[in-house]
N, C-alpha and C. Protein backbone atom coordinates (compact mmCIF):
# COMPACT_ATOMS: atom_id res chain seq x y z
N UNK A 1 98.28 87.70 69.90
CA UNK A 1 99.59 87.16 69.57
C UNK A 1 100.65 88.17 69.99
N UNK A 2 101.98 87.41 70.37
CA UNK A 2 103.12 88.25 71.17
C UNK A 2 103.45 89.04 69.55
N UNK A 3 103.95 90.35 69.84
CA UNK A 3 104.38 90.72 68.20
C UNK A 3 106.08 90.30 68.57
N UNK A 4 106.52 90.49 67.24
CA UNK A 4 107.63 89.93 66.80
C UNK A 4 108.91 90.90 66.50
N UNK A 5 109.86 90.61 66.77
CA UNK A 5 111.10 92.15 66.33
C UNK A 5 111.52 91.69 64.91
N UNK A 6 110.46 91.30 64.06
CA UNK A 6 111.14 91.41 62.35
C UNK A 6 111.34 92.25 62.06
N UNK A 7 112.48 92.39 60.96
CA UNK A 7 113.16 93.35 60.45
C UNK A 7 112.15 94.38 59.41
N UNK A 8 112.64 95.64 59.68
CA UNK A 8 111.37 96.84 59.24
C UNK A 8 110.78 96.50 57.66
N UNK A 9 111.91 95.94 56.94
CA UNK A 9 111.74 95.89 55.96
C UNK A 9 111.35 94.86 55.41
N UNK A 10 110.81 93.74 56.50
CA UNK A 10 109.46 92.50 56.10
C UNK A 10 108.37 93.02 56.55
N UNK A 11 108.06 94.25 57.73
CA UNK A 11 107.25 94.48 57.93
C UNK A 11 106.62 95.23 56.55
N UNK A 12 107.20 96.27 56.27
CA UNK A 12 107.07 97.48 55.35
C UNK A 12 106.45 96.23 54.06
N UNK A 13 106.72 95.58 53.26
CA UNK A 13 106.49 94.39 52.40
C UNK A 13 105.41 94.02 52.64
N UNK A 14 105.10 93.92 53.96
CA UNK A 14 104.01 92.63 54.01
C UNK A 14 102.54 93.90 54.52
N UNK A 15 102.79 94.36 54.73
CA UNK A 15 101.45 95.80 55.80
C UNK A 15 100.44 96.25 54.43
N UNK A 16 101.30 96.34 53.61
CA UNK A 16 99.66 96.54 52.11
C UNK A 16 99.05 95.49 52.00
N UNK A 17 99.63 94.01 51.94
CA UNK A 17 98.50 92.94 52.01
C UNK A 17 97.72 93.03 53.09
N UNK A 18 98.34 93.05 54.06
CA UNK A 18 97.76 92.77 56.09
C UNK A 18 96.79 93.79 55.96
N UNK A 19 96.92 94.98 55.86
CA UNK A 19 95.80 95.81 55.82
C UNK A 19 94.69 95.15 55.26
N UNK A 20 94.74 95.39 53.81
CA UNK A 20 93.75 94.76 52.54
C UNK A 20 93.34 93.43 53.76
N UNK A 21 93.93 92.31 54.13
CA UNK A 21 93.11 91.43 55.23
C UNK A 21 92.32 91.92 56.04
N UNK A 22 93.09 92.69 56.78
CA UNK A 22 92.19 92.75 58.04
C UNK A 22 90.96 93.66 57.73
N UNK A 23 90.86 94.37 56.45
CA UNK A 23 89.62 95.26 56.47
C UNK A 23 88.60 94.42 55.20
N UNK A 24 89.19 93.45 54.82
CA UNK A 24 88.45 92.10 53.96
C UNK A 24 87.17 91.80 54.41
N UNK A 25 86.73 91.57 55.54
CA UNK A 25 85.57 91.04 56.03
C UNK A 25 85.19 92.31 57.00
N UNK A 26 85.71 93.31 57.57
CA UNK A 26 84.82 94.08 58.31
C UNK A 26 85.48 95.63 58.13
N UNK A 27 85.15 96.19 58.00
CA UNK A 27 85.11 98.07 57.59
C UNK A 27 86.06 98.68 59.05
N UNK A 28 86.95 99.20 58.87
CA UNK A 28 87.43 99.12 59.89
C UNK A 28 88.53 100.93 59.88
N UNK A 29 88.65 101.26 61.15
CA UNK A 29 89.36 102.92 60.66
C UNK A 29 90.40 102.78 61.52
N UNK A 30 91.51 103.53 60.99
CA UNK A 30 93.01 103.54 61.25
C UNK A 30 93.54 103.25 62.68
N UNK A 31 92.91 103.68 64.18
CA UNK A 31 93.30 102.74 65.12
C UNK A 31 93.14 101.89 65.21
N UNK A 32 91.80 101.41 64.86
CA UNK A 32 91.59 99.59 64.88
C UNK A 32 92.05 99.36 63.91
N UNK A 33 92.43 99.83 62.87
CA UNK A 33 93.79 98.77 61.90
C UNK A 33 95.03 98.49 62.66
N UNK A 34 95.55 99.39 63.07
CA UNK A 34 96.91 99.53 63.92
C UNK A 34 96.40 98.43 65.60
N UNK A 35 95.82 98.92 65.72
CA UNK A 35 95.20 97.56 66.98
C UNK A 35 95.41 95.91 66.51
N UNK A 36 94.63 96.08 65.52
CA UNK A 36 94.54 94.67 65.08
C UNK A 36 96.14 94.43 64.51
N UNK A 37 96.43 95.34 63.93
CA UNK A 37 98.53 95.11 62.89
C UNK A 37 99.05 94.26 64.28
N UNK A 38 98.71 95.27 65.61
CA UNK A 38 99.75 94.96 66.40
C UNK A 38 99.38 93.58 67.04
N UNK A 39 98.12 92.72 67.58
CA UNK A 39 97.83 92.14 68.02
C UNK A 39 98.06 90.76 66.73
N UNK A 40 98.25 91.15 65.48
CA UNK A 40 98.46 89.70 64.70
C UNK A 40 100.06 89.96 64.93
N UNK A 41 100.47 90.42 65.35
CA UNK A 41 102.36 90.05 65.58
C UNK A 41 103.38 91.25 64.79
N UNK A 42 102.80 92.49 64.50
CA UNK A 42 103.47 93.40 63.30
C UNK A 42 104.10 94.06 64.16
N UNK A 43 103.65 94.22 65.84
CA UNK A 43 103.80 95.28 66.68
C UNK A 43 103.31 96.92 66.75
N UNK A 44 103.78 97.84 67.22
CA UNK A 44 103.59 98.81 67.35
C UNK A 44 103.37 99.49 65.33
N UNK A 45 102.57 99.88 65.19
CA UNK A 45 102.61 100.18 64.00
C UNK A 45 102.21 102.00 64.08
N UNK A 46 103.34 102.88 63.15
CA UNK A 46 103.11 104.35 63.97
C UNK A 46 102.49 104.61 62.91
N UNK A 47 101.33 105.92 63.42
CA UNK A 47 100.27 106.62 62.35
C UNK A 47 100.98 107.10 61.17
N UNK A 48 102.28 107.34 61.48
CA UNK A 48 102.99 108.25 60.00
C UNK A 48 103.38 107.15 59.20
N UNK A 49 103.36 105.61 59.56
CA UNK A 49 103.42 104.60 59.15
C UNK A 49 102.02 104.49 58.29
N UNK A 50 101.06 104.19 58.77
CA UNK A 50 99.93 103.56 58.56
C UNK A 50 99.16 104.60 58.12
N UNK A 51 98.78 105.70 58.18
CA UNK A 51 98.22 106.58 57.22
C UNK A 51 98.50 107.28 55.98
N UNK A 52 99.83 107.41 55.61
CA UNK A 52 100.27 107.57 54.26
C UNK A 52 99.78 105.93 53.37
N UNK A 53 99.97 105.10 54.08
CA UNK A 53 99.84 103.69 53.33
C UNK A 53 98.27 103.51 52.75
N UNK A 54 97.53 104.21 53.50
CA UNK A 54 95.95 103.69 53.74
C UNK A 54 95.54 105.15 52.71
N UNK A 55 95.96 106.25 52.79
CA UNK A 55 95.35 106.85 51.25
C UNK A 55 96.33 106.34 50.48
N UNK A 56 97.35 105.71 50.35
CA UNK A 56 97.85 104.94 48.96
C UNK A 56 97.27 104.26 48.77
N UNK A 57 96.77 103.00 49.38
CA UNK A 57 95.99 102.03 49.09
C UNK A 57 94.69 102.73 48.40
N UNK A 58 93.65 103.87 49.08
CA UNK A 58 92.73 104.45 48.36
C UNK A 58 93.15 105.17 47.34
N UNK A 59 93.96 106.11 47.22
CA UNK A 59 94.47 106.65 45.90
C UNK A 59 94.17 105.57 44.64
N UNK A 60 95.08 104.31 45.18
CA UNK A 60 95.14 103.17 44.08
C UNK A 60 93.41 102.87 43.83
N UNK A 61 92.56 102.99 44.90
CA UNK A 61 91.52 102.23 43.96
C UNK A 61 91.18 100.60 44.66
N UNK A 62 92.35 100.37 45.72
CA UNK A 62 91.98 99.20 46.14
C UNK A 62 91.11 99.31 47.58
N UNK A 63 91.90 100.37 48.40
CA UNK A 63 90.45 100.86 49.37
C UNK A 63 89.28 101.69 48.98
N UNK A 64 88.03 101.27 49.92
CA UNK A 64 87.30 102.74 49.79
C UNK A 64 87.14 103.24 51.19
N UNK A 65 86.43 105.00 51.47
CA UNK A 65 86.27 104.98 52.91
C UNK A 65 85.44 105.54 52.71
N UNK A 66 84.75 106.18 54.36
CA UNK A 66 83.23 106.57 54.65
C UNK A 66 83.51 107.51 55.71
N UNK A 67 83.23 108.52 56.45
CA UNK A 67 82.87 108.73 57.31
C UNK A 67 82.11 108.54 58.20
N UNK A 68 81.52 108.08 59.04
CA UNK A 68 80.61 108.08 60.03
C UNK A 68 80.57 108.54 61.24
N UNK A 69 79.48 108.61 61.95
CA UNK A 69 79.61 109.87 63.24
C UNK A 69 80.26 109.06 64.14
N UNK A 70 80.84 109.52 65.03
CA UNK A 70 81.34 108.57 66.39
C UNK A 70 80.09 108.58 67.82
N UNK A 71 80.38 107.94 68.07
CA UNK A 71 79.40 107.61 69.50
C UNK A 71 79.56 108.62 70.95
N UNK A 72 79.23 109.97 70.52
CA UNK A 72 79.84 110.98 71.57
C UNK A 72 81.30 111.53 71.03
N UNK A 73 81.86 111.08 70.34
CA UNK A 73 83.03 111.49 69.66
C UNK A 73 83.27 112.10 68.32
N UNK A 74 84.17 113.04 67.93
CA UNK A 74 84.38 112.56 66.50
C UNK A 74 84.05 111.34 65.79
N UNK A 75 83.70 111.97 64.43
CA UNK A 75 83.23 110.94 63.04
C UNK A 75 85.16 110.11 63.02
N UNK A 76 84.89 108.97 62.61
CA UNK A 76 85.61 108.66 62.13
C UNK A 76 86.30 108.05 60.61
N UNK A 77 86.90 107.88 59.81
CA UNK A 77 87.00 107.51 58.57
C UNK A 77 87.41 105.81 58.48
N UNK A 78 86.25 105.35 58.02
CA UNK A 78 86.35 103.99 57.69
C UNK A 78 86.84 103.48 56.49
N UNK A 79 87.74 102.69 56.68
CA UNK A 79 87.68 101.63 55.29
C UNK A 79 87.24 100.18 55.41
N UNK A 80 86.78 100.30 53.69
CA UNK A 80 86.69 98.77 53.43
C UNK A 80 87.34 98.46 51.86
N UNK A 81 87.41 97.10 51.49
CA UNK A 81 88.30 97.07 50.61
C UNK A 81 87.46 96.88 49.81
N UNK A 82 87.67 97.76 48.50
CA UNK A 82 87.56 98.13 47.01
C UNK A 82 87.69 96.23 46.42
N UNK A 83 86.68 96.21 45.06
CA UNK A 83 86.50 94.83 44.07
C UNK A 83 88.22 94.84 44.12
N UNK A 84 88.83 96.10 43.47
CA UNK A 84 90.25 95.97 43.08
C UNK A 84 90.97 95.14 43.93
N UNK A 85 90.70 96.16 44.99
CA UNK A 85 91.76 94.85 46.69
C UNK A 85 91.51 93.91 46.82
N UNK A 86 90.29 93.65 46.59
CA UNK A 86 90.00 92.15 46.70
C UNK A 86 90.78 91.40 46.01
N UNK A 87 90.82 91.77 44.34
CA UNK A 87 91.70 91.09 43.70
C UNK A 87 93.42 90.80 43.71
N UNK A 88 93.66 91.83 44.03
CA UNK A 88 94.64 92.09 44.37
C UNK A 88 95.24 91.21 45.97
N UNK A 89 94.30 91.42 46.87
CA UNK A 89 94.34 90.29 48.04
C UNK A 89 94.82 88.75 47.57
N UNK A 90 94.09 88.91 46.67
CA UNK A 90 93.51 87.34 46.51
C UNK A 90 94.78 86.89 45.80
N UNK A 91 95.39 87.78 44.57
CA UNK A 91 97.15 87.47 43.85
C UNK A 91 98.11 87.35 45.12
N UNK A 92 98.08 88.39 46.31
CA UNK A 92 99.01 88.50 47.06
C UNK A 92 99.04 86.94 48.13
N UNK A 93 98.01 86.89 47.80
CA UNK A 93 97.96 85.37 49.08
C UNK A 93 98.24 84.08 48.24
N UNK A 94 98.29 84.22 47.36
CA UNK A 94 98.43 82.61 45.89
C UNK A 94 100.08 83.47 46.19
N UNK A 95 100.93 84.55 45.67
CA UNK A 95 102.10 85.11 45.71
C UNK A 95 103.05 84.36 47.20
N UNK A 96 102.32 84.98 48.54
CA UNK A 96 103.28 84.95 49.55
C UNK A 96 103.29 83.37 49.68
N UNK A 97 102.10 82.59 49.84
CA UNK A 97 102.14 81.28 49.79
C UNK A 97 103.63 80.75 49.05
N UNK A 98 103.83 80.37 47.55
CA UNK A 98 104.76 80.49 47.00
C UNK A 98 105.61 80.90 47.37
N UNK A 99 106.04 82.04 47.79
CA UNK A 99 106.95 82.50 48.43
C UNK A 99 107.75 82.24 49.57
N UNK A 100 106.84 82.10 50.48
CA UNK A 100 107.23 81.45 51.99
C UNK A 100 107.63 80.29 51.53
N UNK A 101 106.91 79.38 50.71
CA UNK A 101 107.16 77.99 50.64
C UNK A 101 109.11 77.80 50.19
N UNK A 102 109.46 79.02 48.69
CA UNK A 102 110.31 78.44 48.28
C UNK A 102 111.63 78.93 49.18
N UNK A 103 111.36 80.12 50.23
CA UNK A 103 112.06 80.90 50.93
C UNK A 103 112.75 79.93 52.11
N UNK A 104 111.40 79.20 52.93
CA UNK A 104 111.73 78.30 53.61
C UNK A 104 112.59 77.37 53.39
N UNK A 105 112.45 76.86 52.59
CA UNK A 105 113.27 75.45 51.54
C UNK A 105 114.45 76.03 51.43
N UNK A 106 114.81 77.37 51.05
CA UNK A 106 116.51 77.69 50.76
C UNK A 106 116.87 78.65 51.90
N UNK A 107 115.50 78.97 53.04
CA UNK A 107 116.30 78.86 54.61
C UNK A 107 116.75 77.43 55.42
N UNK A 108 116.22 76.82 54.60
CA UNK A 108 116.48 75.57 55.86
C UNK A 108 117.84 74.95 55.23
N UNK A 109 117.92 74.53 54.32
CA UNK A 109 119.04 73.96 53.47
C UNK A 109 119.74 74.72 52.47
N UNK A 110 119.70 75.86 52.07
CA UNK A 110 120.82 76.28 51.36
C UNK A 110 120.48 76.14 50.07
N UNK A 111 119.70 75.49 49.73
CA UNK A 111 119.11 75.17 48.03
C UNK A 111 117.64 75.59 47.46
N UNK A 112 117.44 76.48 46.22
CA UNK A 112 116.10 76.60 46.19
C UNK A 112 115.72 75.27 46.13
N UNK A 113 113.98 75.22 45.58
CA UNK A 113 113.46 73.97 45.49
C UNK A 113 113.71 73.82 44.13
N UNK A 114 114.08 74.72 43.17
CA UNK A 114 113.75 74.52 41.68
C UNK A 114 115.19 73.46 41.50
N UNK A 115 116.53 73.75 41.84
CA UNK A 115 117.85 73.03 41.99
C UNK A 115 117.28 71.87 42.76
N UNK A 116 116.95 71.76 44.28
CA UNK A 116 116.61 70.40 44.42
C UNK A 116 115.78 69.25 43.15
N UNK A 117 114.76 69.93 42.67
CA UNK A 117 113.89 69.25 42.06
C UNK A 117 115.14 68.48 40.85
N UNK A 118 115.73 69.46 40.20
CA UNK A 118 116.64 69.58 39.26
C UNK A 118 118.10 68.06 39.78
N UNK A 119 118.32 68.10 40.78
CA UNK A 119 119.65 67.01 41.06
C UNK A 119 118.56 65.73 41.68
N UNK A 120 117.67 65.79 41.91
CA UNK A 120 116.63 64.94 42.12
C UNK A 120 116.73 63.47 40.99
């Protein structure tokens, strides 16, 4: 996917869930997070970005990581997401859902949905 010039501060919002996704189903270490950020549409995502975030996320308890050897290379440090992230995933996606939904509705027309429902 082409990435997108959203403003830093939807990116910054949305990159603790996106992470917690993209390392949901496969164990994954800080360039191929930033690979994958940029290829779902986040763009260029910089290490001083994305590595303070990723021991916050472990600090919290919602990542875990591993070392493992590299293939002729340096070991690298893997994550995967902690029971916690999971849960936490799982609030944030029932959350943005909701969100987008009522955001859209008072981007498109000017009115939340709770007032529409309300003069309805």
């Amino acid at each position: 996917m082409e990435s997108t010039n959203w403003p830093s501060e939807w990116v910054r919002a949305a990159l603790p869930s996106a992470v917690l996704a993209l390392v949901s189903d496969e164990d994954a270490y800080g360039y191929l997070i930033a690979q994958r950020l940029g290829a779902a549409g986040f763009g260029a995502i910089k290490g001083s970005t994305l590595y303070p975030l990723l021991a916050r996320l472990e600090q919290d308890g919602t990542l875990a990581s591993t070392w493992q050897e590299g293939d002729g290379g340096p070991g690298r440090k893997y994550y995967s997401i902690a029971e916690s992230g999971r849960r936490l995933l799982d609030e944030h996606r029932s959350a943005w859902a909701d969100f987008t939904t009522k955001t859209s509705a008072l981007f498109a027309d000017g009115k939340p949905l709770d007032l529409e429902k309300e003069t309805s």
